[in-house]
Structures are given as structure tokens and as C-alpha cells.
Protein backbone atom coordinates (compact mmCIF):
# COMPACT_ATOMS: atom_id res chain seq x y z
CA UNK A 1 98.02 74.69 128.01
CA UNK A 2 97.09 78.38 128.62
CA UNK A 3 93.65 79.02 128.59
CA UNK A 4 92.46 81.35 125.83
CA UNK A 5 90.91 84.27 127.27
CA UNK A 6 87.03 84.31 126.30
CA UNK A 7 86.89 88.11 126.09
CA UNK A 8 88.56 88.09 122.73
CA UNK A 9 86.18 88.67 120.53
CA UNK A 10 86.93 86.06 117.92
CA UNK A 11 86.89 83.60 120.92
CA UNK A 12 83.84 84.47 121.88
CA UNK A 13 81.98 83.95 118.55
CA UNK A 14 83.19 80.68 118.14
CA UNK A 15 81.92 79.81 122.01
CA UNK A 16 78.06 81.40 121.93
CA UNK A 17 77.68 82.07 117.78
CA UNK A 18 77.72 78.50 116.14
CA UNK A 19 74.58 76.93 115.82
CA UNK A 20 75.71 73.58 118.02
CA UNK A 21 76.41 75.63 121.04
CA UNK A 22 72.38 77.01 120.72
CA UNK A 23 71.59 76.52 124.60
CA UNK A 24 74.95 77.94 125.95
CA UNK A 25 74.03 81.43 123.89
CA UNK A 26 70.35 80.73 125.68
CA UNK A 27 71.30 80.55 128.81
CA UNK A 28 73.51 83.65 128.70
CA UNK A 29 70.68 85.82 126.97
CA UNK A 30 68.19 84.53 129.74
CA UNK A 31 71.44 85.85 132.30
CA UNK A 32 71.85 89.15 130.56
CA UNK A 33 68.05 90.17 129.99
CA UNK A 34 67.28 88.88 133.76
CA UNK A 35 64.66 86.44 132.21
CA UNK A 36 62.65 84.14 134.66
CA UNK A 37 60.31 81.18 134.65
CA UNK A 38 58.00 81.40 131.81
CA UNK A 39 59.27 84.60 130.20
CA UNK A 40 62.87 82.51 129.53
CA UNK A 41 64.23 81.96 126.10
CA UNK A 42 63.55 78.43 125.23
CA UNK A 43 64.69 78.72 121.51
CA UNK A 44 66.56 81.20 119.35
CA UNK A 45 67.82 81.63 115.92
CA UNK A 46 71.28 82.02 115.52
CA UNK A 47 71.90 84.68 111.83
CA UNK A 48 75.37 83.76 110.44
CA UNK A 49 77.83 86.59 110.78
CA UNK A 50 79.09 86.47 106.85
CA UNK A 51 81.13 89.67 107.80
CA UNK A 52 83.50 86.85 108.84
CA UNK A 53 83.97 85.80 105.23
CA UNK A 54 83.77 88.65 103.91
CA UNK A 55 86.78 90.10 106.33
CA UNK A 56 89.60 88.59 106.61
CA UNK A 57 90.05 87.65 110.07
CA UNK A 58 93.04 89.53 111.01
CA UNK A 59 92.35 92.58 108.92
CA UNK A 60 92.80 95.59 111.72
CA UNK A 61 90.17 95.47 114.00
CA UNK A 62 86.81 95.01 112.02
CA UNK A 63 83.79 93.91 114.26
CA UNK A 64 82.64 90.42 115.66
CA UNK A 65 79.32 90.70 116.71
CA UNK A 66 76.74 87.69 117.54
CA UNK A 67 73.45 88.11 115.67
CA UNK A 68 69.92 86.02 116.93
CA UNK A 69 66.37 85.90 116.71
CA UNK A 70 63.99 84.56 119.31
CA UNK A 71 60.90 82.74 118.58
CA UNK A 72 59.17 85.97 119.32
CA UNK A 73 60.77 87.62 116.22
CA UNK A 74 63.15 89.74 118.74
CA UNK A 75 66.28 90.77 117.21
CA UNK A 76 69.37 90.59 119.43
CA UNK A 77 73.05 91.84 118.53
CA UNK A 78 76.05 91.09 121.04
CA UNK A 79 79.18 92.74 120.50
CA UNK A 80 82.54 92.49 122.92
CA UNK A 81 84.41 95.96 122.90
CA UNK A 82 87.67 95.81 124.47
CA UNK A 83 89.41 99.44 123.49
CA UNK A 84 87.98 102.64 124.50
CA UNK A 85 86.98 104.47 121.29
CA UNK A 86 85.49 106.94 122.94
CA UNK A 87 82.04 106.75 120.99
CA UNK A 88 80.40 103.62 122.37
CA UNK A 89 76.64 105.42 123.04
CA UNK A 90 76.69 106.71 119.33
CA UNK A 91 78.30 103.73 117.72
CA UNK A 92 75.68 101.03 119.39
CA UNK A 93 72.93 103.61 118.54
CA UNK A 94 73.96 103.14 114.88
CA UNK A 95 73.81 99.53 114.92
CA UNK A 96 70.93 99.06 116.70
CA UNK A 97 69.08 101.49 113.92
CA UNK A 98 70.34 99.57 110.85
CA UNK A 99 69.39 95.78 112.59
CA UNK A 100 66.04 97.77 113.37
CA UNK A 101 64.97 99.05 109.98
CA UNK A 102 66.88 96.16 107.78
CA UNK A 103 63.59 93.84 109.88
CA UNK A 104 61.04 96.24 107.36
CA UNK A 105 60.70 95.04 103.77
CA UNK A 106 59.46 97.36 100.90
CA UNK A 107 55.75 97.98 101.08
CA UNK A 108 55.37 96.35 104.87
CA UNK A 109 53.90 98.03 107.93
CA UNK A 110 55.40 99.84 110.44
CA UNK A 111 53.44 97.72 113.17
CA UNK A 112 55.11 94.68 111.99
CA UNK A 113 58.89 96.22 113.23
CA UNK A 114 59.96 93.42 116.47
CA UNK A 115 62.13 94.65 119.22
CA UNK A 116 65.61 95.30 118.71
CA UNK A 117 67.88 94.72 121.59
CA UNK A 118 71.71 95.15 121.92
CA UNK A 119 74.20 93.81 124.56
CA UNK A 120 77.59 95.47 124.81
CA UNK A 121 80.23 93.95 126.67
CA UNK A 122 82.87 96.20 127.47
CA UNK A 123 86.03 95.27 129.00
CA UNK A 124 86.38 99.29 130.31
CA UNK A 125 84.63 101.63 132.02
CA UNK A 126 82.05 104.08 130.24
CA UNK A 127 78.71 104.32 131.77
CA UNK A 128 78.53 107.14 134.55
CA UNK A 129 77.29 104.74 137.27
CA UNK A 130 78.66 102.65 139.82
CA UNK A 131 76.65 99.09 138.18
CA UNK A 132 78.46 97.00 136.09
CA UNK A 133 75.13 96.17 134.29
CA UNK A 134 73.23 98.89 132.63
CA UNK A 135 70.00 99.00 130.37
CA UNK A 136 68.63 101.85 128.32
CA UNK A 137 64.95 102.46 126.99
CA UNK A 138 62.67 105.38 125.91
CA UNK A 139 61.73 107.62 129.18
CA UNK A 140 59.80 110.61 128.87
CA UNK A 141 62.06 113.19 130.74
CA UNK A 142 59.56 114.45 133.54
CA UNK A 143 57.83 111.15 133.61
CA UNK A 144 59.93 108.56 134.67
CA UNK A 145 57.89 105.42 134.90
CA UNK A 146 56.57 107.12 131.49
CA UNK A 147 58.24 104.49 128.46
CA UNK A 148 57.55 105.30 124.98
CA UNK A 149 58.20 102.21 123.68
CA UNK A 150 59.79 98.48 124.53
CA UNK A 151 60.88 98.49 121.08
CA UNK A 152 64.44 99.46 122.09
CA UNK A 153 67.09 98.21 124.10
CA UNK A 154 70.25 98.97 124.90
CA UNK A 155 72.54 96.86 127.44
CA UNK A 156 75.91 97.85 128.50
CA UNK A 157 78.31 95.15 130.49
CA UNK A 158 81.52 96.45 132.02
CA UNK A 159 83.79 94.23 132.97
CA UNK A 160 86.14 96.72 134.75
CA UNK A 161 83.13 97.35 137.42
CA UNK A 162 82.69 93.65 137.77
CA UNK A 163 86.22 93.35 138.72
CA UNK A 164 85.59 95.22 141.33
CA UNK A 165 83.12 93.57 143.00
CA UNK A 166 82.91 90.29 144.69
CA UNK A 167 80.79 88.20 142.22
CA UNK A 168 77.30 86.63 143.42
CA UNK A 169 77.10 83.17 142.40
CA UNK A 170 73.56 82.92 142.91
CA UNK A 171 73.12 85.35 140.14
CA UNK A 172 73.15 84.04 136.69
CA UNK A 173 74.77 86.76 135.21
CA UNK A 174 77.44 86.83 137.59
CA UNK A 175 78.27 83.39 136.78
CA UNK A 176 78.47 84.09 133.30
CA UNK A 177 80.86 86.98 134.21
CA UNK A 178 83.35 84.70 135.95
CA UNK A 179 83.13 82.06 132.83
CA UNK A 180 83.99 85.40 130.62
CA UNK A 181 86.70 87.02 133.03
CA UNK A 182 90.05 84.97 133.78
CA UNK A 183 88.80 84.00 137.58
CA UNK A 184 90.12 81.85 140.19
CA UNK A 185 89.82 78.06 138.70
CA UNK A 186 87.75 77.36 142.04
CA UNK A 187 85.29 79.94 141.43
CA UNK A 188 84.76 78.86 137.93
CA UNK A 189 84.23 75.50 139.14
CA UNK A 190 81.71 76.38 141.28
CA UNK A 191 80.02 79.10 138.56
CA UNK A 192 80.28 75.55 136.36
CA UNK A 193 78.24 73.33 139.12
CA UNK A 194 75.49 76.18 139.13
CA UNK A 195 74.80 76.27 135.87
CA UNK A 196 75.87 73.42 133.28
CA UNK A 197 75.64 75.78 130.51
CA UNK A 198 78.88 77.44 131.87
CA UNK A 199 80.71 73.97 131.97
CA UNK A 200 79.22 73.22 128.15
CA UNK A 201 80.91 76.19 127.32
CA UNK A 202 84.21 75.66 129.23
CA UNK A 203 84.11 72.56 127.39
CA UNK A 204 84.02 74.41 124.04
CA UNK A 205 86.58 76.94 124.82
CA UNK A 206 89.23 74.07 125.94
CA UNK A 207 88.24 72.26 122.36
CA UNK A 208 88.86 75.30 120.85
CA UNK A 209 92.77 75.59 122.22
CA UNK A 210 93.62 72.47 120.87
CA UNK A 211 93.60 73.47 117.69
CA UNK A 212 96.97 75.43 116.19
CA UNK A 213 94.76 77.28 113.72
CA UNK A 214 92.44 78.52 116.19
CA UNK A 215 95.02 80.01 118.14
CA UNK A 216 96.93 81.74 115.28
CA UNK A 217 93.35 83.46 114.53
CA UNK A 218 93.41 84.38 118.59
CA UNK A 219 96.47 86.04 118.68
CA UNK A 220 95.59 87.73 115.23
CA UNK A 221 92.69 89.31 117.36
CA UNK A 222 94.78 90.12 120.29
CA UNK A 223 97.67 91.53 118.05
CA UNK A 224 95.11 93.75 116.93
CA UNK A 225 93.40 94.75 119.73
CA UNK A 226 96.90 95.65 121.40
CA UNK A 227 97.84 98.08 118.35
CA UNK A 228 94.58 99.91 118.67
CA UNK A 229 95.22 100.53 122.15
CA UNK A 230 98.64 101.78 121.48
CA UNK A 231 97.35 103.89 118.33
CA UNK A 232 94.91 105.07 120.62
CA UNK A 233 96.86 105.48 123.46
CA UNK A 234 99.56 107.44 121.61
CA UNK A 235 96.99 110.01 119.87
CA UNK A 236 95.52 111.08 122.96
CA UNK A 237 99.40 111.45 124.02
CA UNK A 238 100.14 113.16 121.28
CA UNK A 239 97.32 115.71 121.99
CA UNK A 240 98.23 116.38 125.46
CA UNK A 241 101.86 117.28 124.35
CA UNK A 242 100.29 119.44 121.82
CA UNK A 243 98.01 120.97 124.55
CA UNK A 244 100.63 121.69 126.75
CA UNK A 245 102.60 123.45 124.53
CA UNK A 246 99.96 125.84 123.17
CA UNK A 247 99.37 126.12 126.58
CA UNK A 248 102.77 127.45 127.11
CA UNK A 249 102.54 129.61 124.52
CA UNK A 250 99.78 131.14 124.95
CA UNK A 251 100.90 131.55 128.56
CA UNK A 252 104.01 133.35 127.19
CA UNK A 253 101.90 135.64 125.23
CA UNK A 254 99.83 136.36 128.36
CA UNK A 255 102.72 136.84 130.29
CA UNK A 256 104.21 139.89 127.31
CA UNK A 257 100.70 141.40 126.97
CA UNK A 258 100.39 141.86 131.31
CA UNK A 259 104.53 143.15 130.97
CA UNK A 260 103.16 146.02 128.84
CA UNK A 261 99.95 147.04 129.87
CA UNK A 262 101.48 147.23 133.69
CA UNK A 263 104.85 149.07 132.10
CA UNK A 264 102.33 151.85 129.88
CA UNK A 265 100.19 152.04 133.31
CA UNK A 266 103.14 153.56 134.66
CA UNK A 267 103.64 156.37 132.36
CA UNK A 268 106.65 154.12 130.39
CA UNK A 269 106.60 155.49 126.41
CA UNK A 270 106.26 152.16 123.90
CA UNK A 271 110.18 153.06 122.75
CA UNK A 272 110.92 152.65 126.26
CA UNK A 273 108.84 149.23 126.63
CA UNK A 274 110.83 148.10 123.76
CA UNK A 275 114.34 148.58 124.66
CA UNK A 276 113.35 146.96 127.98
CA UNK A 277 111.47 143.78 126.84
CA UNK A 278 112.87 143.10 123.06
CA UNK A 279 109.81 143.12 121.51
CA UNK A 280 109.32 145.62 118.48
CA UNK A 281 107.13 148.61 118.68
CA UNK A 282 104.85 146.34 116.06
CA UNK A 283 104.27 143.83 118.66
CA UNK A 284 103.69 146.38 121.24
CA UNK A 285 101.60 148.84 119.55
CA UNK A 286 98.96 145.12 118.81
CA UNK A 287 98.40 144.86 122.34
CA UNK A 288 95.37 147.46 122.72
């Protein structure tokens, strides 16, 4: 039996979003925010995604995120992204801000908001730097080592750059990343002996394949993700072709306007110029 591909989004809910698999969504939060010894997530608090009943789960491609709360009060939203929308910085601003200020009740304190963080798996390219892990904060421009606040996160993963690279399997995250990519079954084995989280999880996904209705609702999310891409593909498509043509039109009308000026330069009346290049003295008397 194929094994389902953990990237799809649906997939991935059902593997690190149900309350029973608690400690595999630990141990991949302690991977992603680089958490050691005593500052390591021990427990969390998994909020129910009831976009999923509200949403049909093959209607286009809505958005399955993973929603938690550490002991701490820290709210933490990860979301897998596998088309290129081309407005991933403003679109996980947006989110962050609502899980932010939905925290603050009517009437409470400011002082009482918890750090918000995001996580953003991305299976292309779109931060401007060679790491396949990213995180964001609040710098002061001339002051680097200047942070206005810890209040706000903002993690980018790109799987693309991972790819790329030969994975470290004495890095947490890393191992994660070959559990979430399709990798060689011998380096997921050995991601698996590293940490048993990864092989809890393996063990979930493989559950999860067994089951016919499981897989309809994966292929539902694949279907969909493969029609965005073409609509998306096909738009940008769409505007090149209609780029390149106004392009060659406007190259055309270059092309007249440079015929004229260099036939009136050489004394040539506009009659003249119109006899010789078919346009009419209308069009030739526009071009100043």
C-alpha cells in the first residue's frame, strides 16, 4: 500500500491535531522552536479546528491549520501551504493578528495578551535566503540586537530548500523533515530510531491508509491542491501572453512613431510620409 504523503494538509491534521497523538505534536513544536532541556514543551492544549465541520472537506481549497496552547498560555497556529499564492508574508500576518487579539476579552488588559507564534510549512520556495528554516520578530531597524517585543513570531519551513540539502539526523528538526518529506525508507528508519515520536507518528499515518474513507478525503485534498496549481499556473500564463502582446504592440507603435520622426527629419512633407508608410495624415499629424 502506497504511503500517503504527510504534506497534505488534511493528512497532516489527522497525524499532529487529535488530542491522542498530544506528544507527537510536542515533540515537533520542541523541533521547530529549537527548544532544549528545561525550556521544552512538556504539555500543550490542542483547540479543535471546527472549520473542519463547518467546511466541507473537499470544498476548493479552504485552510487546515493546527491550533494549540502551551501551559504558558502561548498560542501556536501551524499551517501546511503547498501552492504558491504569492501572498504568504501578508496572509500569515493576518492570521497571526486575529489568533492575537481573539486571546483579549471585553474589558481585559492589554498586559494579559500571551505570545502568538505561527509555523508555516511551505512545500516552495519564498523566503529570500538560502535556510530552509526562517523566524521573524520585531527588530528595530538600526539596532539589530534591539527586539521590541517576544510577543510575535513568525516561522517559515520550506521544504524545497530542505530538499536540497543533505538532512542532519542529529537535528530534531531535520528528522521531522524526513518523517514529513517522502525520503529514502532507510533514512526514515533511522530519523524513527532517533526519536520515537517520529515512529508514533509513522505508526499513525500507516493506520490512517487503511481506511477507504480516509483516503477518499486525501485525494479530495490533493485533487484540490492540483487545480489550484493549474488555475494558478494558467493565470500567470495567461498574463505573460497578454504581456507579450502589448509588448508587441506597443513595440509596433514605437517602431511607426521612430519611421516618422526620422522621415520629417529629412525634410519629407506628412503627405509624403503617408503615401510611403499607409498611415493617415491623422495618425501622423498625433505623433508630435
Amino acid at each position: 500500500m502506497k504511503r500517503l504523503k504527510v504534506k497534505n494538509d488534511f493528512i497532516f491534521q489527522r497525524i499532529f491535531g487529535q488530542p491522542e497523538n498530544k506528544e507527537i505534536l510536542i515533540s515537533f513544536l520542541n523541533a521547530v522552536l529549537e527548544l532544549e532541556g528545561d525550556k521544552q514543551l512538556e504539555d500543550i492544549e490542542i483547540i479543535e479546528n471546527t472549520r473542519l465541520k463547518k467546511e466541507g472537506i473537499n470544498d476548493k481549497l479552504g485552510i487546515l491549520d493546527i491550533r494549540a496552547k502551551t501551559m504558558l498560555g502561548e498560542h501556536i497556529n501551524i499551517e501546511v501551504q503547498l501552492v504558491n499564492q504569492y501572498n504568504m508574508d501578508k496572509r500569515t500576518i493576518f492570521y497571526w493578528s486575529k489568533i492575537f487579539t481573539e486571546q483579549l476579552k471585553e474589558g481585559q488588559p492589554f498586559n494579559e495578551l500571551k505570545k502568538t507564534i505561527t509555523i508555516n510549512i511551505l512545500d516552495f520556495s519564498y523566503i529570500d535566503v538560502d535556510s530552509y528554516s526562517t523566524v521573524f520578530h520585531l527588530w528595530e531597524d538600526r539596532h539589530k540586537d534591539c527586539k521590541l517585543t517576544d510577543i510575535m513570531e513568525v516561522r517559515f519551513i520550506e521544504l524545497p530548500k530542505f530538499r536540497r540539502a543533505k538532512p542532519d539526523l542529529g537535528k530534531p528538526l531535520d528528522r521531522w523533515l524526513v518523517f514529513i518529506e517522502d525520503s529514502p525508507e532507510e533514512v526514515l528508519e533511522m530519523a524513527m530510531r532517533e526519536e520515537p515520536a517520529i515512529a508514533r507518528a509513522e505508526e499513525v499515518l500507516q493506520y490512517l491508509g487503511s481506511f477507504d474513507e480516509i483516503r477518499r478525503y486525501y485525494e479530495a485534498r490533493e485533487m484540490a491542491v492540483h487545480d489550484e496549481i493549474t488555475r494558478i499556473t494558467g493565470a500567470r500564463q495567461e498574463g505573460l501572453q497578454e504581456g507579450r502582446q502589448e509588448g508587441r504592440k506597443e513595440g509596433v507603435l514605437q517602431s511607426r512613431v521612430d519611421i516618422v520622426k526620422n522621415m520629417r527629419s529629412q525634410g519629407i512633407k506628412d503627405d509624403d510620409i503617408a503615401k510611403l508608410t499607409g498611415l493617415t495624415i491623422q495618425e501622423i499629424k498625433a505623433i508630435k
